[in-house]
PDB file of N, CA and C in Angstrom:
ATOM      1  N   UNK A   1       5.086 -15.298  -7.759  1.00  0.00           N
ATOM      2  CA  UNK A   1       4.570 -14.969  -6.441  1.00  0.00           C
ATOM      3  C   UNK A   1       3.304 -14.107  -6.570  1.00  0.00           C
ATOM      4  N   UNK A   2       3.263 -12.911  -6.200  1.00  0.00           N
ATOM      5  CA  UNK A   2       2.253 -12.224  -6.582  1.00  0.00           C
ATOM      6  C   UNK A   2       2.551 -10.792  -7.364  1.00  0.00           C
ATOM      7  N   UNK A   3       1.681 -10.621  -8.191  1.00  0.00           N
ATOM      8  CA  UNK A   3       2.344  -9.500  -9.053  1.00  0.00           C
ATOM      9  C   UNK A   3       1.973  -8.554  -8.770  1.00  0.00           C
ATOM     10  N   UNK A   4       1.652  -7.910  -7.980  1.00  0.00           N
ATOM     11  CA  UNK A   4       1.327  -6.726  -7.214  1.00  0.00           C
ATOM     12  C   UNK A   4       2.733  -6.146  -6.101  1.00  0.00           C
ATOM     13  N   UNK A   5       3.387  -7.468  -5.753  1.00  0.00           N
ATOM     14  CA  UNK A   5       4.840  -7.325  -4.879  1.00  0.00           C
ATOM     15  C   UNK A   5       5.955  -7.404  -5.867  1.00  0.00           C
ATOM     16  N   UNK A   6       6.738  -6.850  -5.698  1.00  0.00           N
ATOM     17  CA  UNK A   6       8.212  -7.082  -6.706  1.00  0.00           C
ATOM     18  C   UNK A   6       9.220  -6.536  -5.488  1.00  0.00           C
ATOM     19  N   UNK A   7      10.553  -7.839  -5.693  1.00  0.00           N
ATOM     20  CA  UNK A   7      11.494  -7.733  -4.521  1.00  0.00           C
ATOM     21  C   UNK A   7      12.805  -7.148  -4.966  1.00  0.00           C
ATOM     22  N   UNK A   8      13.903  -6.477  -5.007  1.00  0.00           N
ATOM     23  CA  UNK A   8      14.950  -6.403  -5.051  1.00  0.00           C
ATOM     24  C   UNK A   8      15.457  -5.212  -4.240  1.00  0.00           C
ATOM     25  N   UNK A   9      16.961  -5.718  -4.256  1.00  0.00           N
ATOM     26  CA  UNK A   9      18.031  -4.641  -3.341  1.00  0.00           C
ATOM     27  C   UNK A   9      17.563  -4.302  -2.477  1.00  0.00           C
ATOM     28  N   UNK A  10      16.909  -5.214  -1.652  1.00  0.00           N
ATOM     29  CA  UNK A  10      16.266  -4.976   0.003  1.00  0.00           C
ATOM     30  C   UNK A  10      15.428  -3.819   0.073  1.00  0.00           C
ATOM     31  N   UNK A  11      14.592  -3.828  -0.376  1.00  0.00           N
ATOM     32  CA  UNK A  11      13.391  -3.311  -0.571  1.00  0.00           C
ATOM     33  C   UNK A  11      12.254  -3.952  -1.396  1.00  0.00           C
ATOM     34  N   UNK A  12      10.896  -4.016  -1.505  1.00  0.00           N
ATOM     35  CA  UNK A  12      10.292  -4.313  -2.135  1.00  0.00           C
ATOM     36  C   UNK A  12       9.007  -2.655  -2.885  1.00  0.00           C
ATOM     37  N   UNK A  13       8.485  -3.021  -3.811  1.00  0.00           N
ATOM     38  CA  UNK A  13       7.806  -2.039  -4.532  1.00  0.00           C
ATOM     39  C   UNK A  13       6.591  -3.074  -4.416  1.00  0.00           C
ATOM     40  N   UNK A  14       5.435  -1.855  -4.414  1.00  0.00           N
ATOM     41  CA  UNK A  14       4.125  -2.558  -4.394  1.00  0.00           C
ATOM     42  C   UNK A  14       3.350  -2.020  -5.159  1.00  0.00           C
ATOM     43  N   UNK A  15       2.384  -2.430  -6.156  1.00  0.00           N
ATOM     44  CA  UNK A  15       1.304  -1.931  -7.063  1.00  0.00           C
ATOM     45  C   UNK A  15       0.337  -1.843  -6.764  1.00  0.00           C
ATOM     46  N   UNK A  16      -0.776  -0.937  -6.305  1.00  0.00           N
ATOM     47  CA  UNK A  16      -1.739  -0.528  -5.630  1.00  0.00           C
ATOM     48  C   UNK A  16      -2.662   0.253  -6.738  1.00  0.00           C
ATOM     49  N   UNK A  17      -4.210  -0.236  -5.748  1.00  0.00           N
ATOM     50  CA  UNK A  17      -5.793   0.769  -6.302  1.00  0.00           C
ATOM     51  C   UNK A  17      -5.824   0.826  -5.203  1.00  0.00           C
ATOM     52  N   UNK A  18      -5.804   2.160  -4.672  1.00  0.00           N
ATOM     53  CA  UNK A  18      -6.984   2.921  -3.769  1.00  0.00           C
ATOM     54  C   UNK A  18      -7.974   3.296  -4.239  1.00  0.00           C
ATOM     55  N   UNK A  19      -9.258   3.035  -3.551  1.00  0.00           N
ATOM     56  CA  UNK A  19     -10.355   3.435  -3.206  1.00  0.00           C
ATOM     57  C   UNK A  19     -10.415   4.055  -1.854  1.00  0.00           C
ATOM     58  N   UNK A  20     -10.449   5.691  -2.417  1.00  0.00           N
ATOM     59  CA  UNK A  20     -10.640   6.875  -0.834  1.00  0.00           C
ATOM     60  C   UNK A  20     -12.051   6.982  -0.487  1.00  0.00           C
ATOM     61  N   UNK A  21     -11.929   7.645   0.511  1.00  0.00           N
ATOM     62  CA  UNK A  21     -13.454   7.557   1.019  1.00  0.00           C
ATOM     63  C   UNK A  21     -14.452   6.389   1.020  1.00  0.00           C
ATOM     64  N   UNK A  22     -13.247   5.581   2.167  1.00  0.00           N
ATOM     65  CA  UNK A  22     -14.502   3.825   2.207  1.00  0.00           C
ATOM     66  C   UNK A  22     -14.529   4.529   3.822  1.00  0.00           C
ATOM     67  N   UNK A  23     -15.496   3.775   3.971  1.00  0.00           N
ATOM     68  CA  UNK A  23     -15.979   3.675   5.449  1.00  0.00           C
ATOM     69  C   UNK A  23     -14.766   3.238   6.639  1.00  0.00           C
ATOM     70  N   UNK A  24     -14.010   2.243   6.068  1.00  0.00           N
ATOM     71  CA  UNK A  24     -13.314   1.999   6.893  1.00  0.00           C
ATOM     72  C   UNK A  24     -11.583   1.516   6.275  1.00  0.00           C
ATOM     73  N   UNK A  25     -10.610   1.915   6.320  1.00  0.00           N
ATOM     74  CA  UNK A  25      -9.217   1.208   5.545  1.00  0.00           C
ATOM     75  C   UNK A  25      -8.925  -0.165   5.608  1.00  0.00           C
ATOM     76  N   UNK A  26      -9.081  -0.702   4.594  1.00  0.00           N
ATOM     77  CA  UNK A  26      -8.765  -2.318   4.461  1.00  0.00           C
ATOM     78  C   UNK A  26      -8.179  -2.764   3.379  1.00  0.00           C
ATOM     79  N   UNK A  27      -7.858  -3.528   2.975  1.00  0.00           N
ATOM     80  CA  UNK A  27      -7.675  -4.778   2.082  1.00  0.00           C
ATOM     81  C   UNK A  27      -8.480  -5.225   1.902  1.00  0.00           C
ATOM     82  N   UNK A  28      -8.860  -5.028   0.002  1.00  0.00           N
ATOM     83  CA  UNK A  28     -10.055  -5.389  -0.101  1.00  0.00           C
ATOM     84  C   UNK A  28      -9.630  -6.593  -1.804  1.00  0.00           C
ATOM     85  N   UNK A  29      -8.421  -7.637  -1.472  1.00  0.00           N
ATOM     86  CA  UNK A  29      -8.171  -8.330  -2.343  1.00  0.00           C
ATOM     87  C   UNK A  29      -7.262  -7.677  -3.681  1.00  0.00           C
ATOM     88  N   UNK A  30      -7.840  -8.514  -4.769  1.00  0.00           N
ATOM     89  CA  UNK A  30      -6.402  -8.067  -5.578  1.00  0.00           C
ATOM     90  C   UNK A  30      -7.710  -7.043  -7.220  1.00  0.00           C
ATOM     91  N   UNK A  31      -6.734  -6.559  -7.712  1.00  0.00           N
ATOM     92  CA  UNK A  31      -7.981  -5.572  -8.944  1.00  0.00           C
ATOM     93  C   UNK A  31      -6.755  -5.479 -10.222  1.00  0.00           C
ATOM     94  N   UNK A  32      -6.872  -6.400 -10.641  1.00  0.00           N
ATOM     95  CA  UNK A  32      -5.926  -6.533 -11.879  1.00  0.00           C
ATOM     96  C   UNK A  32      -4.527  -7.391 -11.672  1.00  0.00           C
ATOM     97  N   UNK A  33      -3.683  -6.445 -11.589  1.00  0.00           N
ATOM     98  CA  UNK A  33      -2.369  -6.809 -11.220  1.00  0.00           C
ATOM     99  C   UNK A  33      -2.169  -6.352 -10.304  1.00  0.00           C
ATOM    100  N   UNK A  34      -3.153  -5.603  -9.297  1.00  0.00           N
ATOM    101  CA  UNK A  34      -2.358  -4.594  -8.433  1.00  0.00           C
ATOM    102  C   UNK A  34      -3.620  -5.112  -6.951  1.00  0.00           C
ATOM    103  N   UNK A  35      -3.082  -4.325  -5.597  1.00  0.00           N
ATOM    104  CA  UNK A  35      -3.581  -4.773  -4.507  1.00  0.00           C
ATOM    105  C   UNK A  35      -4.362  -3.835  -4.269  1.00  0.00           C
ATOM    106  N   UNK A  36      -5.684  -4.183  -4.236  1.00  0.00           N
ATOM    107  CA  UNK A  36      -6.529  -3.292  -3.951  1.00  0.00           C
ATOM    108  C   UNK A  36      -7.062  -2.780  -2.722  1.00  0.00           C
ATOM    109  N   UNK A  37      -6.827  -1.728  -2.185  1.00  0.00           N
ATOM    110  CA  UNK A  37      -6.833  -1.323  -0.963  1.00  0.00           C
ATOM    111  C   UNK A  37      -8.208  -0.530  -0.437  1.00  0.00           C
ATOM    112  N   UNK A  38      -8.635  -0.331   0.320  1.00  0.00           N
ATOM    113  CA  UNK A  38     -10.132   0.953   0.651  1.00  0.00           C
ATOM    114  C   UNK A  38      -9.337   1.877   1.957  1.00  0.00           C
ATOM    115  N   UNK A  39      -9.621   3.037   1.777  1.00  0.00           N
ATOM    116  CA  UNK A  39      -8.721   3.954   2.509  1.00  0.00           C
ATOM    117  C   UNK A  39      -9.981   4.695   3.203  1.00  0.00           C
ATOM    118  N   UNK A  40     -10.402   5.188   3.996  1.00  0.00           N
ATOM    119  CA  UNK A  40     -11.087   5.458   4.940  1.00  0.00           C
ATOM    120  C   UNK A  40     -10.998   7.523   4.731  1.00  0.00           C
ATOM    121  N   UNK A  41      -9.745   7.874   4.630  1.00  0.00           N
ATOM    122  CA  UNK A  41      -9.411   9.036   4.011  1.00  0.00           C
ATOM    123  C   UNK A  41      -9.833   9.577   2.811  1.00  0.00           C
ATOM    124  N   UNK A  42     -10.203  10.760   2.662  1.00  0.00           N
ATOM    125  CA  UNK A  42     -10.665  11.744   1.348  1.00  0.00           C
ATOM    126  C   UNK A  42      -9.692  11.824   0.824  1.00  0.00           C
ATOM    127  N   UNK A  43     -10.184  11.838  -0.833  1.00  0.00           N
ATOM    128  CA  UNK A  43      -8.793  12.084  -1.625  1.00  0.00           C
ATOM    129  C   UNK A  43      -8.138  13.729  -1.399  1.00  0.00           C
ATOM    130  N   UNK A  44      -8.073  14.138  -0.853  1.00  0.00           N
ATOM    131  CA  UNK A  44      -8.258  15.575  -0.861  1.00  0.00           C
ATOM    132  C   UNK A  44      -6.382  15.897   0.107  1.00  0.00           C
ATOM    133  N   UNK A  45      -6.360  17.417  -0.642  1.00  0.00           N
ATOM    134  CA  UNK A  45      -4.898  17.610   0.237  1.00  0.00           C
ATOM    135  C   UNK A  45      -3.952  16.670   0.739  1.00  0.00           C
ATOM    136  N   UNK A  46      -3.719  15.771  -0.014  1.00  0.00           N
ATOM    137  CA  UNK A  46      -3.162  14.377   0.238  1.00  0.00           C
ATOM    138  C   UNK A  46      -3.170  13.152   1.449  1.00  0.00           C
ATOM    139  N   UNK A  47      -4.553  13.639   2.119  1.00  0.00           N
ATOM    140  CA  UNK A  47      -4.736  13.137   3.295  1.00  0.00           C
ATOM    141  C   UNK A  47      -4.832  11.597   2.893  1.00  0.00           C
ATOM    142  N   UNK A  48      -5.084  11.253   2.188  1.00  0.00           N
ATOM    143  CA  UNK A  48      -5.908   9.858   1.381  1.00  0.00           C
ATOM    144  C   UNK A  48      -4.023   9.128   1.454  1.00  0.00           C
ATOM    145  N   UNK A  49      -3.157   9.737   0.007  1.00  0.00           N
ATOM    146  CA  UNK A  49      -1.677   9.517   0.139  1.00  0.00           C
ATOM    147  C   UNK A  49      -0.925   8.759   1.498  1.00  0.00           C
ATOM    148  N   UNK A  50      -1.259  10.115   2.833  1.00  0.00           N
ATOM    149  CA  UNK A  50      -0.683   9.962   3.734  1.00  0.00           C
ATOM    150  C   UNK A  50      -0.972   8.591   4.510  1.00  0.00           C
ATOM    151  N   UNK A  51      -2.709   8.686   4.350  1.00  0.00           N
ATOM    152  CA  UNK A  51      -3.002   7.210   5.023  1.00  0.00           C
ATOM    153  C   UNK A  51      -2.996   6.318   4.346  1.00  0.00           C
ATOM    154  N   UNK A  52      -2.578   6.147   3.411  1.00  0.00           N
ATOM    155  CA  UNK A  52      -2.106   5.131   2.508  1.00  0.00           C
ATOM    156  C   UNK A  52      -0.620   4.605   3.537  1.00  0.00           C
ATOM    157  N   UNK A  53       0.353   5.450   3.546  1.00  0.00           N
ATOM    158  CA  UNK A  53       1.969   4.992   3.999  1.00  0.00           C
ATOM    159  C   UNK A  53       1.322   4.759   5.302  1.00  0.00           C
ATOM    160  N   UNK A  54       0.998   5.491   6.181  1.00  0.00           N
ATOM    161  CA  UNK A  54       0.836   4.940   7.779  1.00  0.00           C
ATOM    162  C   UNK A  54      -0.052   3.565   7.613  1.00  0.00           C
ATOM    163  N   UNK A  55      -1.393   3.440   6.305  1.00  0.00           N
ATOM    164  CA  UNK A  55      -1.551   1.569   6.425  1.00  0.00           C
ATOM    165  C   UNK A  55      -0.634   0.657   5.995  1.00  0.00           C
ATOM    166  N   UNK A  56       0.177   1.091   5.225  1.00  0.00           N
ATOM    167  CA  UNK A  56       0.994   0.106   4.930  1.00  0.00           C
ATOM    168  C   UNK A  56       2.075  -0.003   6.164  1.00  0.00           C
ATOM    169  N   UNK A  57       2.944   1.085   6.405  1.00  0.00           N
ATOM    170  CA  UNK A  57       3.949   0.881   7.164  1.00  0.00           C
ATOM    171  C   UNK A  57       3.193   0.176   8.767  1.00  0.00           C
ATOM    172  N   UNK A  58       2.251   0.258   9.082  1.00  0.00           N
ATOM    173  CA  UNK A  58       1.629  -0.116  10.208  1.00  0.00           C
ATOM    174  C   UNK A  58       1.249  -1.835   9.618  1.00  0.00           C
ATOM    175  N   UNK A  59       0.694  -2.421   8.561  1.00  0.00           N
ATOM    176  CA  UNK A  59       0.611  -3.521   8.117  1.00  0.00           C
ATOM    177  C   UNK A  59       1.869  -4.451   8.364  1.00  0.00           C
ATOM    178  N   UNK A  60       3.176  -3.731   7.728  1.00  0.00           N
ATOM    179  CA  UNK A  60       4.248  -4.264   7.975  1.00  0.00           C
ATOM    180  C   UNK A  60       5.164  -3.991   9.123  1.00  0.00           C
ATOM    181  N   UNK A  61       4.369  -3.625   9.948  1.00  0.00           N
ATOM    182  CA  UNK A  61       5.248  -3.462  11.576  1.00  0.00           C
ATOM    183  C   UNK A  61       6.364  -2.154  11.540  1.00  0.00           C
ATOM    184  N   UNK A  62       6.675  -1.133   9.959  1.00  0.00           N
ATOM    185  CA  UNK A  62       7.695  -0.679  10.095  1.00  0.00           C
ATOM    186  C   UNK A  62       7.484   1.064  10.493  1.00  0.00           C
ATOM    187  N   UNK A  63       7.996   2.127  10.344  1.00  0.00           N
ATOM    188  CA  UNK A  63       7.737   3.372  10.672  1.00  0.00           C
ATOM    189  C   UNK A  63       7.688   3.911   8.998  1.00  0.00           C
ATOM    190  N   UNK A  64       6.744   4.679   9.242  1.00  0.00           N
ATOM    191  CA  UNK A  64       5.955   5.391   8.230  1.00  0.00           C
ATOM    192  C   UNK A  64       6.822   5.993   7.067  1.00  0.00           C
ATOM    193  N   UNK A  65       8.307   6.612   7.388  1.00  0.00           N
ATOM    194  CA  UNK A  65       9.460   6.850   7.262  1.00  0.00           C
ATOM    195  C   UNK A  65      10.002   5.320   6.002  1.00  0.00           C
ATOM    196  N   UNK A  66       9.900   4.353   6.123  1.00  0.00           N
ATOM    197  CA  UNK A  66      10.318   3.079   5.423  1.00  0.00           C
ATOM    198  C   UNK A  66       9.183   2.870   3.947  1.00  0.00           C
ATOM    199  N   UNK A  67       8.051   3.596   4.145  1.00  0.00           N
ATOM    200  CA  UNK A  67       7.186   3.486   2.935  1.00  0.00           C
ATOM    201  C   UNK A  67       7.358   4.919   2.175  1.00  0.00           C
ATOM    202  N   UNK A  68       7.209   4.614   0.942  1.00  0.00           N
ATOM    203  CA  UNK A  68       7.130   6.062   0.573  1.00  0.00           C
ATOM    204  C   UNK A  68       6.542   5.624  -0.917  1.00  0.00           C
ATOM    205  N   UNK A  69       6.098   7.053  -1.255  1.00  0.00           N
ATOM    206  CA  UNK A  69       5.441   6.914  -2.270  1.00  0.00           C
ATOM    207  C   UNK A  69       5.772   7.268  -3.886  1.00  0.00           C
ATOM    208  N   UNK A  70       6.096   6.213  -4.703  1.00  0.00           N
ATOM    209  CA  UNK A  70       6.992   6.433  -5.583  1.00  0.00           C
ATOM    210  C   UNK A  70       6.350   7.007  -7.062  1.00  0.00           C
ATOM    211  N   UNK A  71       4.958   6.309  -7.159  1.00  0.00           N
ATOM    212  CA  UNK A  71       4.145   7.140  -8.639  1.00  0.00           C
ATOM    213  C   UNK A  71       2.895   7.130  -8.413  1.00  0.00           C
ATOM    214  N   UNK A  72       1.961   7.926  -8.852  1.00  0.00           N
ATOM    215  CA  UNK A  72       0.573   7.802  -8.366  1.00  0.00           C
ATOM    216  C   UNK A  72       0.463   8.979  -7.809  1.00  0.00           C
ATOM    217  N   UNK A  73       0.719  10.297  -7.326  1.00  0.00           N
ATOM    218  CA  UNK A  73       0.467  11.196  -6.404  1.00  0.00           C
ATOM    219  C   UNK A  73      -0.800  11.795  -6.379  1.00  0.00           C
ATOM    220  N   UNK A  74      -1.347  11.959  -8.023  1.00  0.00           N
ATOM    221  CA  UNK A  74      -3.008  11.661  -7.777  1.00  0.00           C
ATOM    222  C   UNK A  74      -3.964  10.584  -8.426  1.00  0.00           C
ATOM    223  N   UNK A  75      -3.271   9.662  -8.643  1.00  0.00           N
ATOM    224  CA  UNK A  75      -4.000   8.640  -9.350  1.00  0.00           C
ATOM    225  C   UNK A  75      -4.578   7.998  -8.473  1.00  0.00           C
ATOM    226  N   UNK A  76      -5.259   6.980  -8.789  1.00  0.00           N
ATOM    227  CA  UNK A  76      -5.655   5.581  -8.142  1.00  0.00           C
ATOM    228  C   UNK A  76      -4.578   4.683  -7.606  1.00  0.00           C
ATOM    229  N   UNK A  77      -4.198   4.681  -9.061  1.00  0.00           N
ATOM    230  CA  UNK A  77      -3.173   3.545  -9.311  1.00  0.00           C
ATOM    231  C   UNK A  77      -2.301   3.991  -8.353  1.00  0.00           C
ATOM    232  N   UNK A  78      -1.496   3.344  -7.482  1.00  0.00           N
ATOM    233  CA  UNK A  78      -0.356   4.180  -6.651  1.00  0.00           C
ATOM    234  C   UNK A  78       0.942   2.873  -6.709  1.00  0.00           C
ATOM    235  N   UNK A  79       2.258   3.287  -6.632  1.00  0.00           N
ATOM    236  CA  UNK A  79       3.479   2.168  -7.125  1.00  0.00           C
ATOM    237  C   UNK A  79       4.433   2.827  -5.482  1.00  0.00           C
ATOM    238  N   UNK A  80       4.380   1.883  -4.454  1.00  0.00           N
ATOM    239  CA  UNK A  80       4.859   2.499  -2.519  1.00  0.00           C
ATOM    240  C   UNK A  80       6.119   1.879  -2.870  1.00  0.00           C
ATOM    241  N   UNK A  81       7.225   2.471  -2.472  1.00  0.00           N
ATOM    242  CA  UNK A  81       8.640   1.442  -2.529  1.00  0.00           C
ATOM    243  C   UNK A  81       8.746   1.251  -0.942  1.00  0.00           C
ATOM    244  N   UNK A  82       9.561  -0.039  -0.383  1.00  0.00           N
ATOM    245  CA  UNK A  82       9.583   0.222   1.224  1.00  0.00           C
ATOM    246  C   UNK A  82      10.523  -0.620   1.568  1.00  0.00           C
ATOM    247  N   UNK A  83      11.589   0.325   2.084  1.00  0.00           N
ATOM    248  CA  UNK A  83      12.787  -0.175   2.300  1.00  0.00           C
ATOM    249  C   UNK A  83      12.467  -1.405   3.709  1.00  0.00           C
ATOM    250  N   UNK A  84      13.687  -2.136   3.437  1.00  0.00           N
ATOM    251  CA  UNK A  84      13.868  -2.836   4.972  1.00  0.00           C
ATOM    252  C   UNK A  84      12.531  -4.011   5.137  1.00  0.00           C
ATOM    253  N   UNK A  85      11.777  -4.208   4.437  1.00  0.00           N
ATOM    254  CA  UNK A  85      10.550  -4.888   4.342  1.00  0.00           C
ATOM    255  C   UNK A  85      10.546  -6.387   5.617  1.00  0.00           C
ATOM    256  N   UNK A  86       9.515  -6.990   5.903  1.00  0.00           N
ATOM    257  CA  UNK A  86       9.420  -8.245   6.828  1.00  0.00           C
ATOM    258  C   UNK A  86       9.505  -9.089   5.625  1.00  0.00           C
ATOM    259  N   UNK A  87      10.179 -10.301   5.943  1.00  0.00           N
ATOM    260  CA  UNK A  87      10.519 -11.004   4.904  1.00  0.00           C
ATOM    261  C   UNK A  87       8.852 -11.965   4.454  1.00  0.00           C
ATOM    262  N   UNK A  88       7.846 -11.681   5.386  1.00  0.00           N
ATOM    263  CA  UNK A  88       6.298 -12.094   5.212  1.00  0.00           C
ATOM    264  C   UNK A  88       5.648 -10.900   4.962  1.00  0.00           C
ATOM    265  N   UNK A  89       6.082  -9.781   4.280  1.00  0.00           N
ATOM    266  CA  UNK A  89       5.244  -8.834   3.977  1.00  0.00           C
ATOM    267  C   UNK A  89       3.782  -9.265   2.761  1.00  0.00           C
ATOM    268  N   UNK A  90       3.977 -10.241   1.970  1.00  0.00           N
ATOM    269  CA  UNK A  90       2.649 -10.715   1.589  1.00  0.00           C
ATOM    270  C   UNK A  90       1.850 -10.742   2.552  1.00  0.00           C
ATOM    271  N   UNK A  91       1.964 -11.690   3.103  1.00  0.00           N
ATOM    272  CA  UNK A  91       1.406 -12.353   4.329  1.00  0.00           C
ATOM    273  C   UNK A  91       0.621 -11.133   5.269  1.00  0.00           C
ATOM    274  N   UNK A  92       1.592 -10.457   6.030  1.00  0.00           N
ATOM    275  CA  UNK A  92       0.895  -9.499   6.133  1.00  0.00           C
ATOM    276  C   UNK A  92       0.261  -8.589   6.051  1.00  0.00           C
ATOM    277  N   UNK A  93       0.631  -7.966   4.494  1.00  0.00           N
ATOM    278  CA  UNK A  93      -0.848  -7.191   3.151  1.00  0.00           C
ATOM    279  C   UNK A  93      -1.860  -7.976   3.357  1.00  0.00           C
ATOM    280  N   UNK A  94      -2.145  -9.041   3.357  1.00  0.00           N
ATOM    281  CA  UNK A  94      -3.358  -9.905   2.663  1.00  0.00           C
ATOM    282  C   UNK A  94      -3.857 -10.607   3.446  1.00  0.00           C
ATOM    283  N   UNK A  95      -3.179 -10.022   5.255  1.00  0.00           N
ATOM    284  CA  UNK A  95      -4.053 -10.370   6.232  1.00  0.00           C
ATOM    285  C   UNK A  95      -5.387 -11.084   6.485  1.00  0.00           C
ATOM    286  N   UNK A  96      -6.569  -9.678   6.153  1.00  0.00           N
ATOM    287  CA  UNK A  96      -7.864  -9.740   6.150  1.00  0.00           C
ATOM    288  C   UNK A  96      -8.546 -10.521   4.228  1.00  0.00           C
ATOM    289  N   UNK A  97      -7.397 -10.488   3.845  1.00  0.00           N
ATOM    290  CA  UNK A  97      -8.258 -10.089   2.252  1.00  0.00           C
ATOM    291  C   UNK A  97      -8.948 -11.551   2.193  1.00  0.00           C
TER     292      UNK A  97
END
């Protein structure tokens, strides 16, 4: 499927690059193995982090509460686990991409 998504025990885990401080938060395709995202937020005081879970959980229709953030706290690289997922959560990551 895609290797950036991995599914089990009703949840899925996602492999992520942020890029903070873009102009605007998007989906900006795939950067290795992982989904490369542009976050609109400064990396700074974890504001960048936070809008990371509210784009995703808002991507997938769910409350902010269902994403969370499992490795990465200051990396690029970031690994979101998210319970309860839409069974088209590709689909809806890769919206715009």
């Amino acid at each position: 499927m895609h290797p950036w998504l991995r599914v089990g025990g009703g949840k899925i885990t996602l492999t992520l690059h942020i890029q903070p401080g873009a102009k605007k938060s998007e989906i900006a395709g795939l950067y290795g193995d992982a989904l490369k995202i542009r976050l609109a937020a400064p990396p700074v005081d974890g504001k960048a982090n936070a809008a990371l879970i509210r784009f995703v959980a808002d991507r997938l229709g769910l409350a902010n509460a269902s994403v969370r953030l499992k490795s990465g706290q200051t990396s690029r690289r970031k690994v979101l686990e998210v319970d309860t997922p839409p069974a088209d959560a590709a689909q809806r990551l890769l919206g715009d991409a």
